[in-house]
PDB file of N, CA and C in Angstrom:
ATOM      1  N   UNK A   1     -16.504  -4.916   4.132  1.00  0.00           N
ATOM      2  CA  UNK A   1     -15.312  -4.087   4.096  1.00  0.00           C
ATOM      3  C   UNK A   1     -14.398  -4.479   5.244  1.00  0.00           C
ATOM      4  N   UNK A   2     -13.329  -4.206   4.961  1.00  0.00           N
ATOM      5  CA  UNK A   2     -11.950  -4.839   6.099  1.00  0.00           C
ATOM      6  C   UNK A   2     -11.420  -4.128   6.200  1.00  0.00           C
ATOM      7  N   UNK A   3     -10.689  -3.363   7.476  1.00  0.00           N
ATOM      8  CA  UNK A   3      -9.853  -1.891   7.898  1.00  0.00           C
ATOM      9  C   UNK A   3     -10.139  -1.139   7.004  1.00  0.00           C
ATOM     10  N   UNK A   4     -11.558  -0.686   6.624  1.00  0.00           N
ATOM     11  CA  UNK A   4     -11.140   0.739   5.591  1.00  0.00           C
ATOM     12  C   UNK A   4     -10.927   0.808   4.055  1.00  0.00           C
ATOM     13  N   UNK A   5     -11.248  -0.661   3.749  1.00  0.00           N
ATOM     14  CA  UNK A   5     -11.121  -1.207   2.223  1.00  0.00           C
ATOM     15  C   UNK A   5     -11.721  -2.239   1.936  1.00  0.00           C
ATOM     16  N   UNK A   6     -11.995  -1.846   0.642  1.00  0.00           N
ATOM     17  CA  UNK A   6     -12.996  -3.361   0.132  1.00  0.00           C
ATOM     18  C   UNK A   6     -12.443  -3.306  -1.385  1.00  0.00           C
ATOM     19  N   UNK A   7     -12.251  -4.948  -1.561  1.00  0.00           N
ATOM     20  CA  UNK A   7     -11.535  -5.418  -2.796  1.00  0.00           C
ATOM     21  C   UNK A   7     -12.733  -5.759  -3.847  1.00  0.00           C
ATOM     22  N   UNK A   8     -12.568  -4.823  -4.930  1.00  0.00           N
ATOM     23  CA  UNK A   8     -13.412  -5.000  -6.206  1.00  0.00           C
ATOM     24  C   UNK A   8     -13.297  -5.551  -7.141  1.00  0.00           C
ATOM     25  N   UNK A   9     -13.865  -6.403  -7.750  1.00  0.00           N
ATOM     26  CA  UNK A   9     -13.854  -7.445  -8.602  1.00  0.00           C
ATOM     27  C   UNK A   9     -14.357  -6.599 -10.347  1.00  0.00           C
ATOM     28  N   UNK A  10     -13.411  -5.230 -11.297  1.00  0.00           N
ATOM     29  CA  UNK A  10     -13.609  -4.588 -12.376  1.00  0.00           C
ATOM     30  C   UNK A  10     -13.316  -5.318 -13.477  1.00  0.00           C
ATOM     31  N   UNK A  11     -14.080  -6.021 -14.242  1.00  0.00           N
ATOM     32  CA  UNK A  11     -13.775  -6.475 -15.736  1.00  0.00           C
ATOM     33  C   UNK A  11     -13.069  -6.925 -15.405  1.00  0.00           C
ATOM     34  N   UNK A  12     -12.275  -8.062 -14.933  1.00  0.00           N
ATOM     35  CA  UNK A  12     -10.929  -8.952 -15.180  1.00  0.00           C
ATOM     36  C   UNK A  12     -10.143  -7.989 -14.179  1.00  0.00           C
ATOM     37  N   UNK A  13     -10.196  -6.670 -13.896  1.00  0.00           N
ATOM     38  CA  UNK A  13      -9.060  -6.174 -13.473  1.00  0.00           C
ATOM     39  C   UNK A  13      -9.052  -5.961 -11.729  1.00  0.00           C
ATOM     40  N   UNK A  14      -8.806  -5.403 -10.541  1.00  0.00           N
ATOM     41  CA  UNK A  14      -8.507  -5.446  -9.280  1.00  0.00           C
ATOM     42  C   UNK A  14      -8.974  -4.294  -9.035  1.00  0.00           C
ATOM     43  N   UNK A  15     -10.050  -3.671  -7.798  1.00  0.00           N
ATOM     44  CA  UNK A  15      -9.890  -1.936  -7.763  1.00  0.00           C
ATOM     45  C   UNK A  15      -9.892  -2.293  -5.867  1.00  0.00           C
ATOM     46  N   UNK A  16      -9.590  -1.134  -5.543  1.00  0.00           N
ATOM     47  CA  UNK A  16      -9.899  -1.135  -4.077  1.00  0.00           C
ATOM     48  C   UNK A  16     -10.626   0.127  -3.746  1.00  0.00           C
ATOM     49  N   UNK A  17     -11.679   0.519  -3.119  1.00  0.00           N
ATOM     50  CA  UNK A  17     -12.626   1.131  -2.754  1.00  0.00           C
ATOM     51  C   UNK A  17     -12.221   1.254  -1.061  1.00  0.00           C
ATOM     52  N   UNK A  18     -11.289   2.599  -0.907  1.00  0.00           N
ATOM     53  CA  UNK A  18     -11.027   2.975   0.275  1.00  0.00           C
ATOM     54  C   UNK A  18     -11.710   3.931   0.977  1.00  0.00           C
ATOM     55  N   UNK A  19     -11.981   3.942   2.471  1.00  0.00           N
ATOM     56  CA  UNK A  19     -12.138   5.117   3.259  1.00  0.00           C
ATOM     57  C   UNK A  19     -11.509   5.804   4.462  1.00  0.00           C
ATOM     58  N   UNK A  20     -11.391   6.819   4.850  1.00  0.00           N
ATOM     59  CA  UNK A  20     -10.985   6.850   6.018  1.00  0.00           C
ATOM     60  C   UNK A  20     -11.523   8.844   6.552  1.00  0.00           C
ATOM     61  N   UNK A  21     -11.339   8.325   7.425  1.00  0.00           N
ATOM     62  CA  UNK A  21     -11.967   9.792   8.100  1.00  0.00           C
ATOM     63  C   UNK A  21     -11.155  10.693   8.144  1.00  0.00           C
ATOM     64  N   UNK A  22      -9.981  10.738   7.888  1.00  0.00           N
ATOM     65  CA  UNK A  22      -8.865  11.297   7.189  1.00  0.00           C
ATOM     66  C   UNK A  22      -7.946  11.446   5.970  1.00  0.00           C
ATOM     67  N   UNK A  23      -7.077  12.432   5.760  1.00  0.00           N
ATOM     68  CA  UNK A  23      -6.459  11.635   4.568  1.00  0.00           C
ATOM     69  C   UNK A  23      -5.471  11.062   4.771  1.00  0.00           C
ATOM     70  N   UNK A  24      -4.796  11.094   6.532  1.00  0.00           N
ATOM     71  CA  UNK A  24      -4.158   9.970   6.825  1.00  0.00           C
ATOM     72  C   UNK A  24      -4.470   9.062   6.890  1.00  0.00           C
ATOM     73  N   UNK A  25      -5.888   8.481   7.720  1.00  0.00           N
ATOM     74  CA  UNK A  25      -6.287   6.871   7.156  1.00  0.00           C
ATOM     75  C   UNK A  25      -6.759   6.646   6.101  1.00  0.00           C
ATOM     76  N   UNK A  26      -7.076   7.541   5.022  1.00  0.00           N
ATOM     77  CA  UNK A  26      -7.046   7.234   3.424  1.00  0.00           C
ATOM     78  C   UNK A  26      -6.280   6.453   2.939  1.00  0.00           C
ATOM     79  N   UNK A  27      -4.734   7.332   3.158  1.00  0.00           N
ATOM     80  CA  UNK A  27      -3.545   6.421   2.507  1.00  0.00           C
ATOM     81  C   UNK A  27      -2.813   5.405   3.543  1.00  0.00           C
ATOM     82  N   UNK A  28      -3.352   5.595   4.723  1.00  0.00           N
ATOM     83  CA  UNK A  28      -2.609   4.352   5.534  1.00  0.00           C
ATOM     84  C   UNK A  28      -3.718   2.945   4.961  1.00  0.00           C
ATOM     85  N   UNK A  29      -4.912   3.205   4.749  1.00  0.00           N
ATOM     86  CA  UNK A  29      -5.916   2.086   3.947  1.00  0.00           C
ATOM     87  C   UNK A  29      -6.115   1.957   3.020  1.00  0.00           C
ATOM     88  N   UNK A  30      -5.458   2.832   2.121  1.00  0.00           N
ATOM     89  CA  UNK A  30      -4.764   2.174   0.682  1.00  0.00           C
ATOM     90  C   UNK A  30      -3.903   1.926   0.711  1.00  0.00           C
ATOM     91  N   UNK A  31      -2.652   1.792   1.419  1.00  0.00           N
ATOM     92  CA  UNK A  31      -1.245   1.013   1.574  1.00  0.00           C
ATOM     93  C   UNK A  31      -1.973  -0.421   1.812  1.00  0.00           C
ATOM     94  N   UNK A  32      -2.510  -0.311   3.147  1.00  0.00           N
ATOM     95  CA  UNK A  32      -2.635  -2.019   3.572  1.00  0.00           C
ATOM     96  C   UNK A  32      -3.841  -2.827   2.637  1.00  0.00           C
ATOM     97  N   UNK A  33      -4.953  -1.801   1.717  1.00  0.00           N
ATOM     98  CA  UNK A  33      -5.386  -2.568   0.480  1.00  0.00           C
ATOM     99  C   UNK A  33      -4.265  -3.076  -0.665  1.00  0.00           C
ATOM    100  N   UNK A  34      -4.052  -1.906  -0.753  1.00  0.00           N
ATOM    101  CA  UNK A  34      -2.959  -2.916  -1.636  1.00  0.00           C
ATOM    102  C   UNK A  34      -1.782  -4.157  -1.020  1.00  0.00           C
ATOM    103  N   UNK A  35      -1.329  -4.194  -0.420  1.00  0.00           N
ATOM    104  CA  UNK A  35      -0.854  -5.407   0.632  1.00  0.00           C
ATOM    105  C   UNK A  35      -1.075  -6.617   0.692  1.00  0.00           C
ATOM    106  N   UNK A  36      -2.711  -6.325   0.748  1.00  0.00           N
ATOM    107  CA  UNK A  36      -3.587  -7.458   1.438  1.00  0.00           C
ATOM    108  C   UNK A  36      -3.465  -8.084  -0.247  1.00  0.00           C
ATOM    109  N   UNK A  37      -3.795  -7.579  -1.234  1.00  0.00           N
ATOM    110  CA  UNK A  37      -3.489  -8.002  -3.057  1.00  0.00           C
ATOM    111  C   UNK A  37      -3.098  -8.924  -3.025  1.00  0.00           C
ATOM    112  N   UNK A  38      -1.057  -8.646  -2.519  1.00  0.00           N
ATOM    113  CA  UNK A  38      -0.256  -9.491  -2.819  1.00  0.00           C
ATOM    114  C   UNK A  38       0.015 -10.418  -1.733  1.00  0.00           C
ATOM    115  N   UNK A  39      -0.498 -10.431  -0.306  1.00  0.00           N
ATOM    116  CA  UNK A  39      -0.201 -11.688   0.543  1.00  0.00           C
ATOM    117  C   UNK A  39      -1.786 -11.261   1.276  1.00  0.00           C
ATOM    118  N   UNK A  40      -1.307 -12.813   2.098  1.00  0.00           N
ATOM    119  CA  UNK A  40      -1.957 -12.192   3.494  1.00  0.00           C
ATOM    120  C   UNK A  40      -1.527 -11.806   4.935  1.00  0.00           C
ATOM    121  N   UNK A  41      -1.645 -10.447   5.080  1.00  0.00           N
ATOM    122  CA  UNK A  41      -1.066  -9.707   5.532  1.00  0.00           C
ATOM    123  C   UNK A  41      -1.109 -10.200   7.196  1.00  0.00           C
ATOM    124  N   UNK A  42      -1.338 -11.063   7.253  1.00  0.00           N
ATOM    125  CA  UNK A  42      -1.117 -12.017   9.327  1.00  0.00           C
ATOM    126  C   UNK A  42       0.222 -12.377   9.193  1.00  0.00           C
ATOM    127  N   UNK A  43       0.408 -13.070   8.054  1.00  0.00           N
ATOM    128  CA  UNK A  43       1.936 -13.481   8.015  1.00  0.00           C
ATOM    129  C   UNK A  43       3.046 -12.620   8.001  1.00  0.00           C
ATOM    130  N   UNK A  44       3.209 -11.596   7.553  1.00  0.00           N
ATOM    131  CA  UNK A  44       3.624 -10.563   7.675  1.00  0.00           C
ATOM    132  C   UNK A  44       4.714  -9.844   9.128  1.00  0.00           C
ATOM    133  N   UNK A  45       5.572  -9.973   9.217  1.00  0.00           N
ATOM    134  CA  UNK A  45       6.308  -9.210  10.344  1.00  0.00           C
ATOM    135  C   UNK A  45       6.702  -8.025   9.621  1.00  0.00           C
ATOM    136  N   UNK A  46       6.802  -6.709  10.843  1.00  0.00           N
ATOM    137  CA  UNK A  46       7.293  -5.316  10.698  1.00  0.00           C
ATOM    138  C   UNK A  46       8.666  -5.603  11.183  1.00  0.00           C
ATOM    139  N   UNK A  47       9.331  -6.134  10.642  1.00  0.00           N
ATOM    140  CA  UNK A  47      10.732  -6.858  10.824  1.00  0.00           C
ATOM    141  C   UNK A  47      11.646  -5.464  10.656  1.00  0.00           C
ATOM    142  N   UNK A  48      11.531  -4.472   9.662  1.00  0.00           N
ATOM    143  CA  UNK A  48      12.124  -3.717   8.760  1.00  0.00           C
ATOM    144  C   UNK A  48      11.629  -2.542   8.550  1.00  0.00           C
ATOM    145  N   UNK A  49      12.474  -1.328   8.565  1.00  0.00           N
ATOM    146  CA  UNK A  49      11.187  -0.483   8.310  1.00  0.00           C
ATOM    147  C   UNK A  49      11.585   0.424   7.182  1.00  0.00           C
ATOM    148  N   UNK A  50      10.853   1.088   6.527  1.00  0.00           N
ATOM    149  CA  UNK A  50      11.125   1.774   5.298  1.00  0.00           C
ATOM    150  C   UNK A  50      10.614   2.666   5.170  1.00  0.00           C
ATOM    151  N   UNK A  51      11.249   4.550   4.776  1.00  0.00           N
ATOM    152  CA  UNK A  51      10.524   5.594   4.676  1.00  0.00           C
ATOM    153  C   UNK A  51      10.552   5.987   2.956  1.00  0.00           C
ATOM    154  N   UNK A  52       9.441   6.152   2.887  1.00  0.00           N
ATOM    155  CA  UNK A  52       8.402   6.737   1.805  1.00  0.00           C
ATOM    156  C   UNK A  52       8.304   8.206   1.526  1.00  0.00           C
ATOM    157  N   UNK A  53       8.655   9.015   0.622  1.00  0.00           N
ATOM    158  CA  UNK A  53       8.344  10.082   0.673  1.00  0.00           C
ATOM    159  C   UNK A  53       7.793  10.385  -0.922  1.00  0.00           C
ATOM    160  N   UNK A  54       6.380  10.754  -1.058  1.00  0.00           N
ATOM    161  CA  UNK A  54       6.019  10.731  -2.714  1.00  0.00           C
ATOM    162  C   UNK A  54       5.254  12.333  -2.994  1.00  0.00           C
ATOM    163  N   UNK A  55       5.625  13.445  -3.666  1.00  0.00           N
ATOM    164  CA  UNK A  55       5.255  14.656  -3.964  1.00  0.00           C
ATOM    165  C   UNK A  55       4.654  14.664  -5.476  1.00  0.00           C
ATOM    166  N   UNK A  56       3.523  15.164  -5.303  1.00  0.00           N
ATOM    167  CA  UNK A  56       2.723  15.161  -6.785  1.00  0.00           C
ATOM    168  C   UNK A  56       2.094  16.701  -6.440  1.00  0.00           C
ATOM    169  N   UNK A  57       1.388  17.059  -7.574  1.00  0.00           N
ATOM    170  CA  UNK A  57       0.652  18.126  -7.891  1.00  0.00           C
ATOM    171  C   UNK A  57      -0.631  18.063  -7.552  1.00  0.00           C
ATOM    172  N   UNK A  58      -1.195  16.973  -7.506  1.00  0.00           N
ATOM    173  CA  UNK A  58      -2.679  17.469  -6.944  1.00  0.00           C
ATOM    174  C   UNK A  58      -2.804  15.951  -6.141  1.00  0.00           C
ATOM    175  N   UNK A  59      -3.978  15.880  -5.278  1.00  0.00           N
ATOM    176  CA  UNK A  59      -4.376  15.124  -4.182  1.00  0.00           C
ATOM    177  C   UNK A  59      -3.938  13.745  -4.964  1.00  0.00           C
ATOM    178  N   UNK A  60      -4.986  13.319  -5.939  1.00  0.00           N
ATOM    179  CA  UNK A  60      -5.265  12.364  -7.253  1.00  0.00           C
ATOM    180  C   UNK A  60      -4.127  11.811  -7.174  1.00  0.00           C
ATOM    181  N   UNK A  61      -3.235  12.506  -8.004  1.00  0.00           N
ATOM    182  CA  UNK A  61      -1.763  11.988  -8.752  1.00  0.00           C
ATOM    183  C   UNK A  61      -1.418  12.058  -7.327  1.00  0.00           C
ATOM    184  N   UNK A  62      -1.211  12.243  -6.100  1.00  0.00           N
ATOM    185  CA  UNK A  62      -0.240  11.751  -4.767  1.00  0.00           C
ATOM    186  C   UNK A  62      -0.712  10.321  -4.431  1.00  0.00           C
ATOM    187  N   UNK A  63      -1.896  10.067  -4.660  1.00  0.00           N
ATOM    188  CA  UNK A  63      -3.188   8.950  -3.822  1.00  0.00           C
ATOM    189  C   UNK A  63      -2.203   7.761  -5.151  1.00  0.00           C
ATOM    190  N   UNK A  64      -1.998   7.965  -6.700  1.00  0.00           N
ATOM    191  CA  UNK A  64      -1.681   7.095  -7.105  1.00  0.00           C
ATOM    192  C   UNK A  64      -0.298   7.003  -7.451  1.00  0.00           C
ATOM    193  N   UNK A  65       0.728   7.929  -6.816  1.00  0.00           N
ATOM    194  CA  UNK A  65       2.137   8.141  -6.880  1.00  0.00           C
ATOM    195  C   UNK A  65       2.371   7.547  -5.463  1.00  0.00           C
ATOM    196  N   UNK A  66       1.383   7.626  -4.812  1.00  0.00           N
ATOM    197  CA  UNK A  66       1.721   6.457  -3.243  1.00  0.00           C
ATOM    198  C   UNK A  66       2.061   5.111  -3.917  1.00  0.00           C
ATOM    199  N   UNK A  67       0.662   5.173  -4.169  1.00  0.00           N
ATOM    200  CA  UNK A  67       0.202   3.539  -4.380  1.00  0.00           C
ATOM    201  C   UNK A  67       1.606   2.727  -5.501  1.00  0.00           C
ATOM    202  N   UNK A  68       2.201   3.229  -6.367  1.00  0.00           N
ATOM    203  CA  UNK A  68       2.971   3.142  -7.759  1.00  0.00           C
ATOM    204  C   UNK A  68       4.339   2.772  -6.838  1.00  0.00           C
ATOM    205  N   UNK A  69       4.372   3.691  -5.802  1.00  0.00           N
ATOM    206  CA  UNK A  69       5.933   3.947  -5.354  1.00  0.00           C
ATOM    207  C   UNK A  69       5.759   2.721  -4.473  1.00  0.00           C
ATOM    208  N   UNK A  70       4.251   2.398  -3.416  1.00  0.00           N
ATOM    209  CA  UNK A  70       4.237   0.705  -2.999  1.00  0.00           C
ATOM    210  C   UNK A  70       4.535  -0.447  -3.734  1.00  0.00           C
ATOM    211  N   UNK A  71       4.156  -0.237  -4.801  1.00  0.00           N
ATOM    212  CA  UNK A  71       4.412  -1.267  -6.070  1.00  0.00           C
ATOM    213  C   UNK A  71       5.781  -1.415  -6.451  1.00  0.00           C
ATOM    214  N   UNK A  72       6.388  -0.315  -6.888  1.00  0.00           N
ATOM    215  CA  UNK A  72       7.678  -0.428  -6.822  1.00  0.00           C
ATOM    216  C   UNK A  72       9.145  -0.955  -5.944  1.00  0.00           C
ATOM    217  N   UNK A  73       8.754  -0.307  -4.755  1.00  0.00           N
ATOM    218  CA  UNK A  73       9.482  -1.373  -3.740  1.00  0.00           C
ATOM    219  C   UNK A  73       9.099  -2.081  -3.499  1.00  0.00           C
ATOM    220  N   UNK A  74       8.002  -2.933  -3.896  1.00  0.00           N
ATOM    221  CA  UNK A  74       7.406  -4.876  -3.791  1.00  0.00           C
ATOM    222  C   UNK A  74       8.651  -5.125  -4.829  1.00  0.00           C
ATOM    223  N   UNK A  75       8.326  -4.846  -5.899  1.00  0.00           N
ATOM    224  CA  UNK A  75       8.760  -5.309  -7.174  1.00  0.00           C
ATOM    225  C   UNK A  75      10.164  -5.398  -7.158  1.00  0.00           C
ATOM    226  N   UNK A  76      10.493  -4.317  -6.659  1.00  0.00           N
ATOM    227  CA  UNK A  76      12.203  -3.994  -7.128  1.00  0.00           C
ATOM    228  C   UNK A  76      12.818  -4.859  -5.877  1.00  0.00           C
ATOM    229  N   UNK A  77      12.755  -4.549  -4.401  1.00  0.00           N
ATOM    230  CA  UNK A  77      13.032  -5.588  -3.307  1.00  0.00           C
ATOM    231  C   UNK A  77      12.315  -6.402  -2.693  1.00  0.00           C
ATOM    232  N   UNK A  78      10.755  -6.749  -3.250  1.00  0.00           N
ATOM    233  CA  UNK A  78      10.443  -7.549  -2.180  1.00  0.00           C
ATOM    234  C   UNK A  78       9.579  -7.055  -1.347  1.00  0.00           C
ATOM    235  N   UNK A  79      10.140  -5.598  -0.633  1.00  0.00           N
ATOM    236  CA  UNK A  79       9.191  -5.420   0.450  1.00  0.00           C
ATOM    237  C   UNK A  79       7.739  -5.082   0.634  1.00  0.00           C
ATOM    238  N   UNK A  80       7.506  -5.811   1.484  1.00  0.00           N
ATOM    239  CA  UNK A  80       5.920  -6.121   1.769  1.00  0.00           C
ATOM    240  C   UNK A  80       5.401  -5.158   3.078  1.00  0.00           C
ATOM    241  N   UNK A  81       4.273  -5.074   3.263  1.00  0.00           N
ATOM    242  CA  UNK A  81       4.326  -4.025   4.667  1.00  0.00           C
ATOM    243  C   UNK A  81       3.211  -4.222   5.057  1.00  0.00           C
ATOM    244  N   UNK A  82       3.483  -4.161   6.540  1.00  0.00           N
ATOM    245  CA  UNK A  82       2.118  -4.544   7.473  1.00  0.00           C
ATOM    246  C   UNK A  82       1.763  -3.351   8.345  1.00  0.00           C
ATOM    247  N   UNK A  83       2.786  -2.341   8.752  1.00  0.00           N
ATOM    248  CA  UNK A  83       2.482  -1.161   9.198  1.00  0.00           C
ATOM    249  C   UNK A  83       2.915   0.000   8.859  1.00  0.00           C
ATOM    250  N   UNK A  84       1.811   0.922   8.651  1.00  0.00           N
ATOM    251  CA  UNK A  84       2.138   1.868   7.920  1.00  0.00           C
ATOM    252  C   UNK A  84       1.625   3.458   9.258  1.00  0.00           C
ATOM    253  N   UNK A  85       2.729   3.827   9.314  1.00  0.00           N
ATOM    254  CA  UNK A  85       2.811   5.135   9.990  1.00  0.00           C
ATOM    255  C   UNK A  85       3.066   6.673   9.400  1.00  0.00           C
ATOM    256  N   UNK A  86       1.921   7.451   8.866  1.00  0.00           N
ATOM    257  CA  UNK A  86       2.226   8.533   8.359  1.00  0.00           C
ATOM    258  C   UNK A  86       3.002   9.726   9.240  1.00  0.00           C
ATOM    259  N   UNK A  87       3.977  10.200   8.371  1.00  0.00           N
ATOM    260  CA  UNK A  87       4.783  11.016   9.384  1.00  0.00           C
ATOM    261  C   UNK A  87       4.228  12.213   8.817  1.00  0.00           C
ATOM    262  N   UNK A  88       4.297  13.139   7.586  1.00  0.00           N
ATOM    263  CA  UNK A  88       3.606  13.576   7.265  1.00  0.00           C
ATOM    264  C   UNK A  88       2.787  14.093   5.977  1.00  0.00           C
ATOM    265  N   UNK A  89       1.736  14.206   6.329  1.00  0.00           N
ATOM    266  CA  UNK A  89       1.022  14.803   4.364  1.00  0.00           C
ATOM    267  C   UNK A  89      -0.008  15.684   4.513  1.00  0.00           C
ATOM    268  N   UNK A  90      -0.199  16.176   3.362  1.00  0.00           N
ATOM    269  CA  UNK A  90      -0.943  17.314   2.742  1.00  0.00           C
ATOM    270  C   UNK A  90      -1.235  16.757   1.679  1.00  0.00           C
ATOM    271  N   UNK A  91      -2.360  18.044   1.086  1.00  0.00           N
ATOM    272  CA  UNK A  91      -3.068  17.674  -0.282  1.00  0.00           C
ATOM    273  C   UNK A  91      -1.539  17.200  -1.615  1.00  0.00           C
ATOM    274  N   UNK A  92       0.155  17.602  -1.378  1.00  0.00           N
ATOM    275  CA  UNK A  92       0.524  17.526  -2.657  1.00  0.00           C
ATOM    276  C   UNK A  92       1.874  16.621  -1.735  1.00  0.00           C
ATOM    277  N   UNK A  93       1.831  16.212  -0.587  1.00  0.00           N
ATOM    278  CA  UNK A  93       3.214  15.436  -0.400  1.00  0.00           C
ATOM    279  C   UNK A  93       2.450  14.292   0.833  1.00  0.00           C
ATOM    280  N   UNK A  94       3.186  13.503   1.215  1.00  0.00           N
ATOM    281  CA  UNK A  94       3.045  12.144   2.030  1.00  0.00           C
ATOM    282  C   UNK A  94       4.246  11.376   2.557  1.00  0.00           C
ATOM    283  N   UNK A  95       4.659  11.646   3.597  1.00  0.00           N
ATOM    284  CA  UNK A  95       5.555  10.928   3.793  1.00  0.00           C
ATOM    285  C   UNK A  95       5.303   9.702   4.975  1.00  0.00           C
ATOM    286  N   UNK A  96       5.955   8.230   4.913  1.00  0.00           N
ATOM    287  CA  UNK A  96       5.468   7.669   5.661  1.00  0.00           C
ATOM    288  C   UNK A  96       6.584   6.818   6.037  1.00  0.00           C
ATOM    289  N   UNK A  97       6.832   5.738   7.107  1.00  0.00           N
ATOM    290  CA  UNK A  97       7.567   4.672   7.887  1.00  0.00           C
ATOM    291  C   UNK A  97       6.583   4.036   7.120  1.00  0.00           C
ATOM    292  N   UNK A  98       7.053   2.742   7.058  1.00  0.00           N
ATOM    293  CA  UNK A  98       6.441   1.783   7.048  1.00  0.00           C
ATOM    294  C   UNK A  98       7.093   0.338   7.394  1.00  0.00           C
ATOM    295  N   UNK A  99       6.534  -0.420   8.239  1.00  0.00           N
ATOM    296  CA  UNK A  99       6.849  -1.547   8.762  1.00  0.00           C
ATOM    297  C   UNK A  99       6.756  -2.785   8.093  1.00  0.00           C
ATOM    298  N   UNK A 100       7.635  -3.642   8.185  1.00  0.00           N
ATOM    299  CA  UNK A 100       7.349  -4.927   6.784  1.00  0.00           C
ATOM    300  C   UNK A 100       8.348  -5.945   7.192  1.00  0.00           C
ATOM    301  N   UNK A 101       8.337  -6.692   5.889  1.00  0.00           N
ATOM    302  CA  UNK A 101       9.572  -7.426   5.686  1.00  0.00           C
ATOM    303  C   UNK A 101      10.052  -7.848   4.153  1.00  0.00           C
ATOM    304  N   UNK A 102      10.916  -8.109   3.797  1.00  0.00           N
ATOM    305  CA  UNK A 102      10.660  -9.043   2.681  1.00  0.00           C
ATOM    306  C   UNK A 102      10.011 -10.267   2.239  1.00  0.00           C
ATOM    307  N   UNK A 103       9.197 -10.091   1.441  1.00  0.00           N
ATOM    308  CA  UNK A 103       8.273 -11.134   0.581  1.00  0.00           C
ATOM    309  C   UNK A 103       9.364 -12.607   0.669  1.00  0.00           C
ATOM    310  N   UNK A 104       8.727 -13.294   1.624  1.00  0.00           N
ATOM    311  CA  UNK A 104       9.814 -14.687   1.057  1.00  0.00           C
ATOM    312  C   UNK A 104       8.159 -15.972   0.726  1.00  0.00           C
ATOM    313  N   UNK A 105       8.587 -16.578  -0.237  1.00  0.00           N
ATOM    314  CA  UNK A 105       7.911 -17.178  -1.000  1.00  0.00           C
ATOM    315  C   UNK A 105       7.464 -18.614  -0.260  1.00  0.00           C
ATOM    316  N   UNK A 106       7.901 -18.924   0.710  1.00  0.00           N
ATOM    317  CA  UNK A 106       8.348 -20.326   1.811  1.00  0.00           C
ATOM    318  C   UNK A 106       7.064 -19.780   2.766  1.00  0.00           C
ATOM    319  N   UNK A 107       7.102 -18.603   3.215  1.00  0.00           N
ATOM    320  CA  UNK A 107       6.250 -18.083   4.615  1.00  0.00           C
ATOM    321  C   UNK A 107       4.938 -17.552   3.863  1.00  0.00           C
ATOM    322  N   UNK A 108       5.301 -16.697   3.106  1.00  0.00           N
ATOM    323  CA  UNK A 108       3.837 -15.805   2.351  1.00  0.00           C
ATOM    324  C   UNK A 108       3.329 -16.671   1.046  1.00  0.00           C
ATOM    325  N   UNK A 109       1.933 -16.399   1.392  1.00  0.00           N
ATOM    326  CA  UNK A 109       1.146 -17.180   0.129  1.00  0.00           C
ATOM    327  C   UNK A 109       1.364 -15.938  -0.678  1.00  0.00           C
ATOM    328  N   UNK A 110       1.479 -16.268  -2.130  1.00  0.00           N
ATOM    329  CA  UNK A 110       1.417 -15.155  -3.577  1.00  0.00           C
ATOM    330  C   UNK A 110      -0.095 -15.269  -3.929  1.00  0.00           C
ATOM    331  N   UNK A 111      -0.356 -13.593  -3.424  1.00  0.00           N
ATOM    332  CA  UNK A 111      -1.528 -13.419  -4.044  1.00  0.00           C
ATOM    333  C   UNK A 111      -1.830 -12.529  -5.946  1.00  0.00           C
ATOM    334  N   UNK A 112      -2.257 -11.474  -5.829  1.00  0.00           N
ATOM    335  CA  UNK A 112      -2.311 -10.791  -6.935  1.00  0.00           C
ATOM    336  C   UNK A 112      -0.567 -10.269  -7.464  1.00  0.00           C
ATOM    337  N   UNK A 113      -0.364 -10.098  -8.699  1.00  0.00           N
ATOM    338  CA  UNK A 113       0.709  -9.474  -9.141  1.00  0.00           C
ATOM    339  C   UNK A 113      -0.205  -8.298  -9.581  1.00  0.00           C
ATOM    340  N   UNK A 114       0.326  -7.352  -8.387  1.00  0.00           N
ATOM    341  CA  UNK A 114      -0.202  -5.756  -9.037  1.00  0.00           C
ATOM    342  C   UNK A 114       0.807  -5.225 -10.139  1.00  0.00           C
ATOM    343  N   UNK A 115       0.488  -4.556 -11.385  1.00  0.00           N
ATOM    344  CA  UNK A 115       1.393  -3.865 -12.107  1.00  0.00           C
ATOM    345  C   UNK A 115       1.582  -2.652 -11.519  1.00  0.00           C
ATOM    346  N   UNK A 116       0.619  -1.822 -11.465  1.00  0.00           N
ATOM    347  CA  UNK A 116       0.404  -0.414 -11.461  1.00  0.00           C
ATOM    348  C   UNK A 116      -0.871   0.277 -10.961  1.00  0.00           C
ATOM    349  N   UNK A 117      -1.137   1.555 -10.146  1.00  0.00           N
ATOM    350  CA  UNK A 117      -2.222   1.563 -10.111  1.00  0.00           C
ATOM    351  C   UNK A 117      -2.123   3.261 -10.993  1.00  0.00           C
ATOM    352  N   UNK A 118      -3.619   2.803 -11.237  1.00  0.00           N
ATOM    353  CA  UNK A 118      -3.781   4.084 -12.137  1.00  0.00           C
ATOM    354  C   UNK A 118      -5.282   4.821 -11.659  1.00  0.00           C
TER     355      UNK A 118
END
């Protein structure tokens, strides 16, 4: 296991198996599992920083309305993130900074194309 995550190899598909002694390092170690997916995260500068704010109804749907809304700003701009600072959460909201840069294809190796997590 690596910071708090270990990458699972499901039927063809990707899982990450997180822990943390909180449920702030829960989702600060499922941000940087998923991360680690699509690069490797040394290369990486917190060049940039970006706030996150994702509200769901129960713990579950927040843990994968994080993860969806990470995916989404990869996808839609690019951004990649190497530090992740929770400002604040509870069982139904999460808000976070997060430190990064944009994905440039010259510096970062392309690892996994995440779709979605479910």
């Amino acid at each position: 296991m690596n910071r708090g995550f270990e990458i699972l190899d499901i039927s063809g598909d990707v899982g990450i198996r997180v822990r943390g002694r909180s449920l702030e390092e829960l989702f600060v170690n499922s941000a940087l599992g998923l991360y680690s997916l699509v690069t490797d995260l040394s290369g990486v500068k917190p060049a940039q920083s970006v706030d996150i704010k994702v509200i769901r109804e129960s713990l579950d749907g927040l843990l994968v309305g994080w993860l969806n809304e990470l995916i989404f700003r990869f996808d839609t701009y690019g951004f990649i993130g190497k530090e992740v600072r929770i400002k604040n959460i509870n069982e139904n909201r999460v808000e976070a900074d997060i430190g990064g840069e944009e994905f440039d294809p010259d510096r970062h190796e392309r690892g996994l194309l995440v779709k979605a997590a479910t």
